[in-house]
Protein backbone atom coordinates (compact mmCIF):
# COMPACT_ATOMS: atom_id res chain seq x y z
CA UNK A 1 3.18 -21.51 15.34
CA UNK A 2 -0.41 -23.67 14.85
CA UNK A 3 -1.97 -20.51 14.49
CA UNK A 4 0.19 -19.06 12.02
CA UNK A 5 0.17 -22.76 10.38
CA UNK A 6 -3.55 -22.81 10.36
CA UNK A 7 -3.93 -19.47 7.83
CA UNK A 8 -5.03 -19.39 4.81
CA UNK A 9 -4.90 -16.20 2.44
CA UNK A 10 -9.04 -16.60 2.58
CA UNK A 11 -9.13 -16.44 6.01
CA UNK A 12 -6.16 -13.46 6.41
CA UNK A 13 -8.50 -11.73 3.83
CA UNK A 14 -11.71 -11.76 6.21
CA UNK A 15 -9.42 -10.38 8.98
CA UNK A 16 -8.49 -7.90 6.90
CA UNK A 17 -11.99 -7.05 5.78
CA UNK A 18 -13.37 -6.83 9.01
CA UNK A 19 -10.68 -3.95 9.39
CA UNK A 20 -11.47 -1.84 6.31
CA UNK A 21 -11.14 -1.84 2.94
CA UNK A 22 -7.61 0.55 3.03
CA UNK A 23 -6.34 -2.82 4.94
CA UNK A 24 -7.78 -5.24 2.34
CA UNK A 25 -6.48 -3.54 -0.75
CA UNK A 26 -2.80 -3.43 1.20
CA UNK A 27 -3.05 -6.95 2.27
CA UNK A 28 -4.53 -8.16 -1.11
CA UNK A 29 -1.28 -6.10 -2.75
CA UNK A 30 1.13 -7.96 -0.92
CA UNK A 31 -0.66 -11.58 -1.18
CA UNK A 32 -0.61 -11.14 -4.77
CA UNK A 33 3.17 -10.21 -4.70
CA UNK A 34 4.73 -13.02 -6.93
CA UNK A 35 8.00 -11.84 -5.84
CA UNK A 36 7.94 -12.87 -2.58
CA UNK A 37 7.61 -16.89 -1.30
CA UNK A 38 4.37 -17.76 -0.43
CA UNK A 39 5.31 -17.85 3.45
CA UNK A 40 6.59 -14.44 3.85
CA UNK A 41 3.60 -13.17 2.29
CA UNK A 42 1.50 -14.73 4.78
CA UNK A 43 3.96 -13.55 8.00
CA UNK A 44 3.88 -9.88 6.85
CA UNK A 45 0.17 -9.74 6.27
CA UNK A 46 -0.30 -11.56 9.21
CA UNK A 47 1.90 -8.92 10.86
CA UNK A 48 -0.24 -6.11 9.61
CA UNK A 49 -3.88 -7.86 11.02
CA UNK A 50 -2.43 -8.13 14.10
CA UNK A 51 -2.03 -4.60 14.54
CA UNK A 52 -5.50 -4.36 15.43
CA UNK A 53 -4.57 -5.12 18.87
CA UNK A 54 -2.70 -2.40 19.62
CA UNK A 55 -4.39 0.06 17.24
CA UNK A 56 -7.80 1.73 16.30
CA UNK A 57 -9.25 -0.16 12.84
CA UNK A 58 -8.97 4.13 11.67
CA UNK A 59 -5.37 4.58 12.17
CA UNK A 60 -4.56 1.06 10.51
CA UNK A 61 -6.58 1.91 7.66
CA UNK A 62 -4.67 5.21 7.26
CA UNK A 63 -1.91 3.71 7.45
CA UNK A 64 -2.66 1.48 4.86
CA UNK A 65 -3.71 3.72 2.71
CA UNK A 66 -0.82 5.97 3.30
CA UNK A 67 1.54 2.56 2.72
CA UNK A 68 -0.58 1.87 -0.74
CA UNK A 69 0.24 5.51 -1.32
CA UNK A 70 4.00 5.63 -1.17
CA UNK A 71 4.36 1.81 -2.42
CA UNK A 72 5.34 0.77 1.25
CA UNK A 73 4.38 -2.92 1.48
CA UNK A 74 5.90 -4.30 4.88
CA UNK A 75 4.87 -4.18 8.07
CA UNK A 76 7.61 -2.49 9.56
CA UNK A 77 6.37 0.63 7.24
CA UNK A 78 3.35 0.45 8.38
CA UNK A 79 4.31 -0.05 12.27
CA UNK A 80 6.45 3.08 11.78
CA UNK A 81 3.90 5.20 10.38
CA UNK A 82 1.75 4.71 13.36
CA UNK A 83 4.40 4.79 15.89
CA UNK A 84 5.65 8.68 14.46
CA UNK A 85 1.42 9.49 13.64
CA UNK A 86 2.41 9.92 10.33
CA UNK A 87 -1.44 8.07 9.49
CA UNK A 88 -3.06 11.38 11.06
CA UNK A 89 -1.69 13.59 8.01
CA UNK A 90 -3.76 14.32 5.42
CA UNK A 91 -1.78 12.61 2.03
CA UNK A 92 0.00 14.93 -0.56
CA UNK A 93 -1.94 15.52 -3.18
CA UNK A 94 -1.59 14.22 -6.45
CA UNK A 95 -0.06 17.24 -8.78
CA UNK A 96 -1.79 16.71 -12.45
CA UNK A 97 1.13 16.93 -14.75
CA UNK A 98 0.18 19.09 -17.73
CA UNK A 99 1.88 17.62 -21.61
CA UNK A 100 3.65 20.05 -22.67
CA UNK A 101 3.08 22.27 -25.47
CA UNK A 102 4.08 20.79 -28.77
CA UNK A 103 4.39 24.32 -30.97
CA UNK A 104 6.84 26.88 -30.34
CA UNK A 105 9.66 28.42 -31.81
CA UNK A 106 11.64 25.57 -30.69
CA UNK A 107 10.12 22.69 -31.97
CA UNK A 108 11.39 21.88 -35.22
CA UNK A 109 8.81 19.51 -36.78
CA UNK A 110 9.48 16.62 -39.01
CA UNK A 111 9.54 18.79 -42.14
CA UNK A 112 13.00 20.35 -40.39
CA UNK A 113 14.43 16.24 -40.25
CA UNK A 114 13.13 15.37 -44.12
């Protein structure tokens, strides 16, 4: 509990760093989450950096990245997306929606409304 006591965003954010930058831009995402007290954001990003210990800084940052991805911000996310290798798939990729036409037969106009 002194340890967890003792950190400081600043100093979670080195830990982080030190990791990857996947892992800092999913930490710095959830310390800047105004929706959650300033405690819990500290236990689930503490939660994360102490993943390092039981895996590789690749796999965490794939994870990560794969949790930025989907909008999965806890650590339990995370923790299951390594546990079923989930961070080993390559991410969907993004499908670029085209606009849809505007003329055609259908499309009325305003001239149709006046």
């Amino acid at each position: 509990h002194q340890y967890q006591a003792a950190c400081t965003p600043e100093e979670i954010r080195k830990q982080a760093q030190n990791i990857g930058e996947p892992t800092l831009a999913w930490i710095e995402s959830v310390l800047e989450d105004s929706s959650l007290h300033i405690k819990a954001r500290i236990n689930r990003t503490l939660g994360v950096v102490r993943l390092i210990k039981q895996y590789p800084k690749e796999r965490l940052n794939a994870a990560c990245l794969r949790g930025i991805y989907y909008g999965n911000f806890t650590r339990r996310g995370l923790l299951d997306m390594l546990e079923r290798e989930l961070d080993k798939q390559p991410l969907p990729k993004q499908e670029i929606i085209k606009p849809l036409p505007q003329e055609h037969c259908n499309v009325r106009g305003a001239l149709y409304y006046a």
